[in-house]
PDB file of N, CA and C in Angstrom:
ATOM      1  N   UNK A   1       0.820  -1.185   0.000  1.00  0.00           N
ATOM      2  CA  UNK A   1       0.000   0.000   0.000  1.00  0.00           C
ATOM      3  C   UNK A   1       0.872   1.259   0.000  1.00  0.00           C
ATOM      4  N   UNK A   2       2.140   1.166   1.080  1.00  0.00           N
ATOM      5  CA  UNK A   2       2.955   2.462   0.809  1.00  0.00           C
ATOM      6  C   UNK A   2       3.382   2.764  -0.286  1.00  0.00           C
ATOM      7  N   UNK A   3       3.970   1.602  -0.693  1.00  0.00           N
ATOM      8  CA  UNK A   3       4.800   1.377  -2.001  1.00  0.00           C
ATOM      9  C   UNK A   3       4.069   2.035  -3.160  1.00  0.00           C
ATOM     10  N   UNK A   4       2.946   1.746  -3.635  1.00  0.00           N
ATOM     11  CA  UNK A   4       1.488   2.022  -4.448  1.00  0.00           C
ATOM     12  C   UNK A   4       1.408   4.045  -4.409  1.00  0.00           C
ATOM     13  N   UNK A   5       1.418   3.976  -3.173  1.00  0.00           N
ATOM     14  CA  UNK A   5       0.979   5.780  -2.702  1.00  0.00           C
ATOM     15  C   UNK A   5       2.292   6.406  -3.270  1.00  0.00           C
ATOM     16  N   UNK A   6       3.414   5.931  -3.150  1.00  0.00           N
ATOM     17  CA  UNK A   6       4.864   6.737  -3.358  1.00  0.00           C
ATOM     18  C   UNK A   6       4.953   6.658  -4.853  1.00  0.00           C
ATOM     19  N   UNK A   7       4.288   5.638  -5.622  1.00  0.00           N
ATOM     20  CA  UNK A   7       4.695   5.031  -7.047  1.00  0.00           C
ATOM     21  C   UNK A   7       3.733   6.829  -7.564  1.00  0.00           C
ATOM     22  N   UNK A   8       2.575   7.117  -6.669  1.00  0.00           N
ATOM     23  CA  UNK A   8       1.507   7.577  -7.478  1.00  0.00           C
ATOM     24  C   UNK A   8       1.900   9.024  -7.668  1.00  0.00           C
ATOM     25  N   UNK A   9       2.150   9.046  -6.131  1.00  0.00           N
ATOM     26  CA  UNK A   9       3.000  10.917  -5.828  1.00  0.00           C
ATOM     27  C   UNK A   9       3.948  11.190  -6.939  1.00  0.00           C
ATOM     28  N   UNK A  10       4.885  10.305  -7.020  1.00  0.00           N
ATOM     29  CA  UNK A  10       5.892  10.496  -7.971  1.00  0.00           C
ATOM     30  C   UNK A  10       5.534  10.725  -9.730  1.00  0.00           C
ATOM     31  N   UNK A  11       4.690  10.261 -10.051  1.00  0.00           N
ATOM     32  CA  UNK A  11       3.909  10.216 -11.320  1.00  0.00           C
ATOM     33  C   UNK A  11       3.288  10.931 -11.444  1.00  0.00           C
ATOM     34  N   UNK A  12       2.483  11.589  -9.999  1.00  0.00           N
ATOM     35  CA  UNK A  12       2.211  13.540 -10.336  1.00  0.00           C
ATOM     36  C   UNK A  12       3.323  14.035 -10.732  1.00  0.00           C
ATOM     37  N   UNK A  13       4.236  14.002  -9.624  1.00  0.00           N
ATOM     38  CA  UNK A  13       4.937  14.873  -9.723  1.00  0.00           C
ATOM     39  C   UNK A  13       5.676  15.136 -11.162  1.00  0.00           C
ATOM     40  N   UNK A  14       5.964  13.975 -11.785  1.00  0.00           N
ATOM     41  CA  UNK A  14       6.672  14.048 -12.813  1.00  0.00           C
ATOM     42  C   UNK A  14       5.778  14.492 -14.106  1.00  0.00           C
ATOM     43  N   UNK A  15       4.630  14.845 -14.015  1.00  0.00           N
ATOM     44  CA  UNK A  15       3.844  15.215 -14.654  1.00  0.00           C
ATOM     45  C   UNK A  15       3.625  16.591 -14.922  1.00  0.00           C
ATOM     46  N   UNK A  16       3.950  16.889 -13.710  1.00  0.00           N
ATOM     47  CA  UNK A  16       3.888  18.475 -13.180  1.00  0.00           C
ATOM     48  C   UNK A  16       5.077  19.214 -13.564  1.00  0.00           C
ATOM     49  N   UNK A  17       6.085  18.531 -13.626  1.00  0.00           N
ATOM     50  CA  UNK A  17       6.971  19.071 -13.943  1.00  0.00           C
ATOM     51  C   UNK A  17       6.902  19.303 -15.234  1.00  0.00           C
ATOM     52  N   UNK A  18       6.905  17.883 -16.266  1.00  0.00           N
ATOM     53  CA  UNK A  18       7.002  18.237 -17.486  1.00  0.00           C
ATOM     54  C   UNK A  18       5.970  19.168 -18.015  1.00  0.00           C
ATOM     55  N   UNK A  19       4.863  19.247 -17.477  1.00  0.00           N
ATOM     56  CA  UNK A  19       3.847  20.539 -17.795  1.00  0.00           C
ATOM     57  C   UNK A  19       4.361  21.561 -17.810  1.00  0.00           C
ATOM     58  N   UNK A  20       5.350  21.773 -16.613  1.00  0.00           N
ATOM     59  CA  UNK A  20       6.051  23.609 -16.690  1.00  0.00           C
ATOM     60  C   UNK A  20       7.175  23.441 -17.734  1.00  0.00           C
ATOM     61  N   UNK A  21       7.481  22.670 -18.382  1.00  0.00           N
ATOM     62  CA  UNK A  21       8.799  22.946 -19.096  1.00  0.00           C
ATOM     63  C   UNK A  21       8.320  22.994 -20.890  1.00  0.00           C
ATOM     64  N   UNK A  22       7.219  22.376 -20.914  1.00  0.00           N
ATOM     65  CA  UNK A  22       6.713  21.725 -21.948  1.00  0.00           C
ATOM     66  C   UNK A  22       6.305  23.161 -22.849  1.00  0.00           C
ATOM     67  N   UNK A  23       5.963  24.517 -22.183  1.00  0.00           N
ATOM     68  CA  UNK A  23       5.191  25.588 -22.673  1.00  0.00           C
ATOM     69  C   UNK A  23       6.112  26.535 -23.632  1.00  0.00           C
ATOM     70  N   UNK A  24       7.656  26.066 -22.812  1.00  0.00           N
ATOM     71  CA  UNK A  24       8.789  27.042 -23.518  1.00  0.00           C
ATOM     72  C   UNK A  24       9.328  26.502 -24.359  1.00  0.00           C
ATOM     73  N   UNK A  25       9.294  24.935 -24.677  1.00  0.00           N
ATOM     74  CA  UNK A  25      10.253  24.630 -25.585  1.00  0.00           C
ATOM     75  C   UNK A  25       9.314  24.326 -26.906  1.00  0.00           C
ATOM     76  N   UNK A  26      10.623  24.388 -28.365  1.00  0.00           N
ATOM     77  CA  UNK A  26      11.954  24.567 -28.108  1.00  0.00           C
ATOM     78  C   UNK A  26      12.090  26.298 -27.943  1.00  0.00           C
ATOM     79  N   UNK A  27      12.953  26.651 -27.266  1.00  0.00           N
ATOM     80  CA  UNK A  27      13.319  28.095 -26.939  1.00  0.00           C
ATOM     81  C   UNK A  27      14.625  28.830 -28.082  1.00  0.00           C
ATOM     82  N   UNK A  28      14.876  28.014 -28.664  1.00  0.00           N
ATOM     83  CA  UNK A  28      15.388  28.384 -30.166  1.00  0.00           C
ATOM     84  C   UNK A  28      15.526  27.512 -31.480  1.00  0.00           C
ATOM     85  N   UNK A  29      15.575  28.173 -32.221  1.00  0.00           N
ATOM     86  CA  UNK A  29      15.015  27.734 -33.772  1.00  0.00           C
ATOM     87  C   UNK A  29      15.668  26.839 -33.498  1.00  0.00           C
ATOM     88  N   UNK A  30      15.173  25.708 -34.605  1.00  0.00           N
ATOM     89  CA  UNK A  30      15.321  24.243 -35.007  1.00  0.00           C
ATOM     90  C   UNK A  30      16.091  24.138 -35.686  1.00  0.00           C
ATOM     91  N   UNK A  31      17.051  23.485 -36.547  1.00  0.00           N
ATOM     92  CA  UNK A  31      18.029  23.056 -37.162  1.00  0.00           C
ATOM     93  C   UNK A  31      17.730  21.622 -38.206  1.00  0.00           C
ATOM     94  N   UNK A  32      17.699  21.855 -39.768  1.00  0.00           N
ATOM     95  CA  UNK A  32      17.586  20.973 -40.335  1.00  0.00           C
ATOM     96  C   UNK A  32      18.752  20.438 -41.368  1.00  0.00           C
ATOM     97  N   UNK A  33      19.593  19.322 -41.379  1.00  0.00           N
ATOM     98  CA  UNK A  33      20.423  19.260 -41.722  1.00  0.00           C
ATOM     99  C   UNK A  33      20.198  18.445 -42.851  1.00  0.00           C
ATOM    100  N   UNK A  34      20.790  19.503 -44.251  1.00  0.00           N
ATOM    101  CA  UNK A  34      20.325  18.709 -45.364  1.00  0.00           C
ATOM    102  C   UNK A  34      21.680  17.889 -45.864  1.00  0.00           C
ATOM    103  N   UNK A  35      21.892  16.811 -45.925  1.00  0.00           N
ATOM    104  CA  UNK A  35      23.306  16.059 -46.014  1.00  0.00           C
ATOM    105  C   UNK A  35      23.498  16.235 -48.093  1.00  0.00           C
ATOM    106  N   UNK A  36      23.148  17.527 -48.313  1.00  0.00           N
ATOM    107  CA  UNK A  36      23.381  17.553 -49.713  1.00  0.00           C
ATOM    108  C   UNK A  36      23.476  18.996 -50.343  1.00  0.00           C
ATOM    109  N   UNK A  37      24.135  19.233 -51.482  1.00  0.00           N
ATOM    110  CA  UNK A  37      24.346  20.397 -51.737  1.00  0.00           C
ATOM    111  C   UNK A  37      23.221  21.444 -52.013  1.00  0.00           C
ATOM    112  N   UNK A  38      23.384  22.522 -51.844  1.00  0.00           N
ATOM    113  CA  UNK A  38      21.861  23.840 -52.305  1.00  0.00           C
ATOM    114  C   UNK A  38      21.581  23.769 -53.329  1.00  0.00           C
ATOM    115  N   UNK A  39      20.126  23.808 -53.969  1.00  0.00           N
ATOM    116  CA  UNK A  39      19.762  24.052 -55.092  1.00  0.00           C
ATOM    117  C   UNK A  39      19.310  22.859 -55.716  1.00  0.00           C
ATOM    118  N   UNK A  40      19.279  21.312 -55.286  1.00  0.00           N
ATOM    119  CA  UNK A  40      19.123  20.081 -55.614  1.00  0.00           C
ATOM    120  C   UNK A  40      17.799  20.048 -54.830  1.00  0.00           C
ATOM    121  N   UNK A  41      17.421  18.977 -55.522  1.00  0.00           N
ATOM    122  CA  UNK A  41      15.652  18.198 -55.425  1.00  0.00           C
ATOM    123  C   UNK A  41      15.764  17.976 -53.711  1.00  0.00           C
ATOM    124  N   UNK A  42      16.492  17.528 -53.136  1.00  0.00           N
ATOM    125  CA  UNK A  42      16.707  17.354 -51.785  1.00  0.00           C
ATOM    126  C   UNK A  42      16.100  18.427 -50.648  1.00  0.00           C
ATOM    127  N   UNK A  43      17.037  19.652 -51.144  1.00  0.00           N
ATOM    128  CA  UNK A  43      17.318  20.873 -50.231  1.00  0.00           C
ATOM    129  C   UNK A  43      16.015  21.960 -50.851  1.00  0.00           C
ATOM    130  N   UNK A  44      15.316  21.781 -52.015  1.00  0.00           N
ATOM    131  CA  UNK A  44      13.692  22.500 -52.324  1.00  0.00           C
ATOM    132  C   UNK A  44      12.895  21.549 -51.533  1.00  0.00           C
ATOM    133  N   UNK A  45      12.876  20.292 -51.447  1.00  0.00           N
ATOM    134  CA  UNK A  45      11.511  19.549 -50.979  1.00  0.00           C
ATOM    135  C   UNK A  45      11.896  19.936 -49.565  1.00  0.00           C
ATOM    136  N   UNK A  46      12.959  19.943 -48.775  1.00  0.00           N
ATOM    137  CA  UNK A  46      13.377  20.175 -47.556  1.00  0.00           C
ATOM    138  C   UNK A  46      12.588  21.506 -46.913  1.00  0.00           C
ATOM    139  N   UNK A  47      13.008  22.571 -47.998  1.00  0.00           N
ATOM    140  CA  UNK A  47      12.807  23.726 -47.507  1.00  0.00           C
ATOM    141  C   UNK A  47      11.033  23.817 -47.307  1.00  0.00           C
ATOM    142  N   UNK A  48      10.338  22.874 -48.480  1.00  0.00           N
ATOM    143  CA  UNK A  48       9.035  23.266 -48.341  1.00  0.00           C
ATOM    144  C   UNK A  48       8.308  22.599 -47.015  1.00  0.00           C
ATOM    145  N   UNK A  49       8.780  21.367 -46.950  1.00  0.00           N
ATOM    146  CA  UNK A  49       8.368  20.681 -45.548  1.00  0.00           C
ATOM    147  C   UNK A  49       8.546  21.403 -44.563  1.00  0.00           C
ATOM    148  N   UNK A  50       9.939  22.240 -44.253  1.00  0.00           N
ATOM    149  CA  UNK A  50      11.010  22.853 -43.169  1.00  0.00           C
ATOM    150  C   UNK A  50       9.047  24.493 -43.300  1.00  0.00           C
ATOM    151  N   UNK A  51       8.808  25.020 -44.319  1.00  0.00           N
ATOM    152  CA  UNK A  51       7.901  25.962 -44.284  1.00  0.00           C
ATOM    153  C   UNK A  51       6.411  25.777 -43.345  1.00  0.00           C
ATOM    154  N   UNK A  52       6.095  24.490 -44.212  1.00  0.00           N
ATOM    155  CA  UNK A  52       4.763  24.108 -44.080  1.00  0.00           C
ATOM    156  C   UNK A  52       4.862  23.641 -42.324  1.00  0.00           C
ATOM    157  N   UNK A  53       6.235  23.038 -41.934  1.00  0.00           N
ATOM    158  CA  UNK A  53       6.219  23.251 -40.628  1.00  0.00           C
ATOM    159  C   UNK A  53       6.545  23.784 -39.416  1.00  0.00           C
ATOM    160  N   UNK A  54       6.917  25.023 -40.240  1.00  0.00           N
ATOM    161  CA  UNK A  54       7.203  26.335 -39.532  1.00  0.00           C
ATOM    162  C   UNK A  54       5.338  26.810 -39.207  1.00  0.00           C
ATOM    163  N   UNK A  55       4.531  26.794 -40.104  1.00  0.00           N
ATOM    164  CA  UNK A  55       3.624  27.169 -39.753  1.00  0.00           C
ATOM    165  C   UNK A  55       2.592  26.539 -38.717  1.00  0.00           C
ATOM    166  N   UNK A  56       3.141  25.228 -38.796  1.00  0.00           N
ATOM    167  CA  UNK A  56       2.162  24.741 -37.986  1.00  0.00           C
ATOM    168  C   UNK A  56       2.675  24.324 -36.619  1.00  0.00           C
ATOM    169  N   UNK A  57       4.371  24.835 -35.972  1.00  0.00           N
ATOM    170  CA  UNK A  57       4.310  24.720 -34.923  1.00  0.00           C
ATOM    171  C   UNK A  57       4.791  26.050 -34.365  1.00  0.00           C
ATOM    172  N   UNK A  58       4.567  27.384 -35.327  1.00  0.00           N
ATOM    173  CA  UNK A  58       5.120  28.406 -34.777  1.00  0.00           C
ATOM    174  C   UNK A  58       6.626  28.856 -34.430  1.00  0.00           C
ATOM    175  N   UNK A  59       7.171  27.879 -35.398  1.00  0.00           N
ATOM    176  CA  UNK A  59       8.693  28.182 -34.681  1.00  0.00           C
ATOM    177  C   UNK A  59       9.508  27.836 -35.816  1.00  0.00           C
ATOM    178  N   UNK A  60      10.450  29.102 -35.476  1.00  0.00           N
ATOM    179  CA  UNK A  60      11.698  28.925 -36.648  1.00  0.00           C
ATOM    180  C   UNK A  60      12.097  27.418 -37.077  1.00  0.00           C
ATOM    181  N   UNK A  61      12.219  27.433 -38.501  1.00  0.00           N
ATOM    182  CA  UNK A  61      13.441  26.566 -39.185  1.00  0.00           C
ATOM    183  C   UNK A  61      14.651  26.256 -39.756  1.00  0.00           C
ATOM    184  N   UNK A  62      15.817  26.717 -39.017  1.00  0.00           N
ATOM    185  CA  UNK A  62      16.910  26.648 -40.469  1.00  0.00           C
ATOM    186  C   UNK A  62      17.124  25.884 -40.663  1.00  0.00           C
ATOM    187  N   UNK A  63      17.638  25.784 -42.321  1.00  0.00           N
ATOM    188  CA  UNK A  63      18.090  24.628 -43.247  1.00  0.00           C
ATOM    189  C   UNK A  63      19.415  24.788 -43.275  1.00  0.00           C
ATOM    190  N   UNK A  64      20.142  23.909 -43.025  1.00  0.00           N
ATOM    191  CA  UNK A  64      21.842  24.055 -42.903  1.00  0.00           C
ATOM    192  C   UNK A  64      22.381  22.845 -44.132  1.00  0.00           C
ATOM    193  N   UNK A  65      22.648  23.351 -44.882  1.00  0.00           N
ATOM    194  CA  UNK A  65      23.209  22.311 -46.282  1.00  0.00           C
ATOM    195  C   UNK A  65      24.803  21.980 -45.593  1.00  0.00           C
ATOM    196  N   UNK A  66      25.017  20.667 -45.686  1.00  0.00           N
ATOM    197  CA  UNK A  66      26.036  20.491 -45.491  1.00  0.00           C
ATOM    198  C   UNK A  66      26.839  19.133 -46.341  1.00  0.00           C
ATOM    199  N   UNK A  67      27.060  19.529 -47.189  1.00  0.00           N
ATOM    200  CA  UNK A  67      27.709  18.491 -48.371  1.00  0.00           C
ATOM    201  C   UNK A  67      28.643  17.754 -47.837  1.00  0.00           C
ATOM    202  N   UNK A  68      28.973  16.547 -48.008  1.00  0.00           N
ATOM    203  CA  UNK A  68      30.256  16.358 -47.570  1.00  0.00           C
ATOM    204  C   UNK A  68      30.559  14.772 -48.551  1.00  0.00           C
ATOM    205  N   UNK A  69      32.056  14.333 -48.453  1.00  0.00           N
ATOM    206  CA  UNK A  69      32.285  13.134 -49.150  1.00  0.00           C
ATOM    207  C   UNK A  69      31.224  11.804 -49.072  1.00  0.00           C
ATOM    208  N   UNK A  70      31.452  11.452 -50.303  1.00  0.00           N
ATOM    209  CA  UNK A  70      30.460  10.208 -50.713  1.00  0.00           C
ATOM    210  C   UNK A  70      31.467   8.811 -50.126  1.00  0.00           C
ATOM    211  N   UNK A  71      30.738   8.146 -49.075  1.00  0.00           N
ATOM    212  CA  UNK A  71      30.873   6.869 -48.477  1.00  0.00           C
ATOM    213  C   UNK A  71      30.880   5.915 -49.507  1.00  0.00           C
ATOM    214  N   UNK A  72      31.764   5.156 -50.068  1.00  0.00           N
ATOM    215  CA  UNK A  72      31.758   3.865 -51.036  1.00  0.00           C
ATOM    216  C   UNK A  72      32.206   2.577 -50.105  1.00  0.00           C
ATOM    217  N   UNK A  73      30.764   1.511 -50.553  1.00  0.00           N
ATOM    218  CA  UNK A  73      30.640   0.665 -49.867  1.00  0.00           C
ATOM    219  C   UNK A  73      31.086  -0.760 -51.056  1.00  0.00           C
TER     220      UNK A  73
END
């Protein structure tokens, strides 16, 4: 029965908490990392997704292109 009451307190509590933290984040823009060069089919479909969900969670997007060497397997 104690055990039960302490399991329950704690599961507010942790509830409560994440409620107060939950209102501010994220507290700075987002970061989308396009693993390909600007101006390619990649980094337009990116940007339009990166838009369409700027609008719908209110919060900045940057797109950060970052090219780098091709892995041969």
């Amino acid at each position: 029965m104690r055990k039960s009451i302490w399991l329950v307190a704690s599961a507010i509590g942790l509830s409560i908490t994440s409620l107060a933290y939950a209102d501010d984040y994220p507290s700075r823009p987002l970061h989308l990392v396009v693993p390909y060069a600007p101006g390619g089919i990649t980094d337009v479909a990116t940007r339009m997704v990166a838009q369409a969900l700027e609008e719908e969670i209110n919060q900045t997007i940057v797109i950060e292109n970052r090219p780098g060497p091709v892995c041969q397997t």
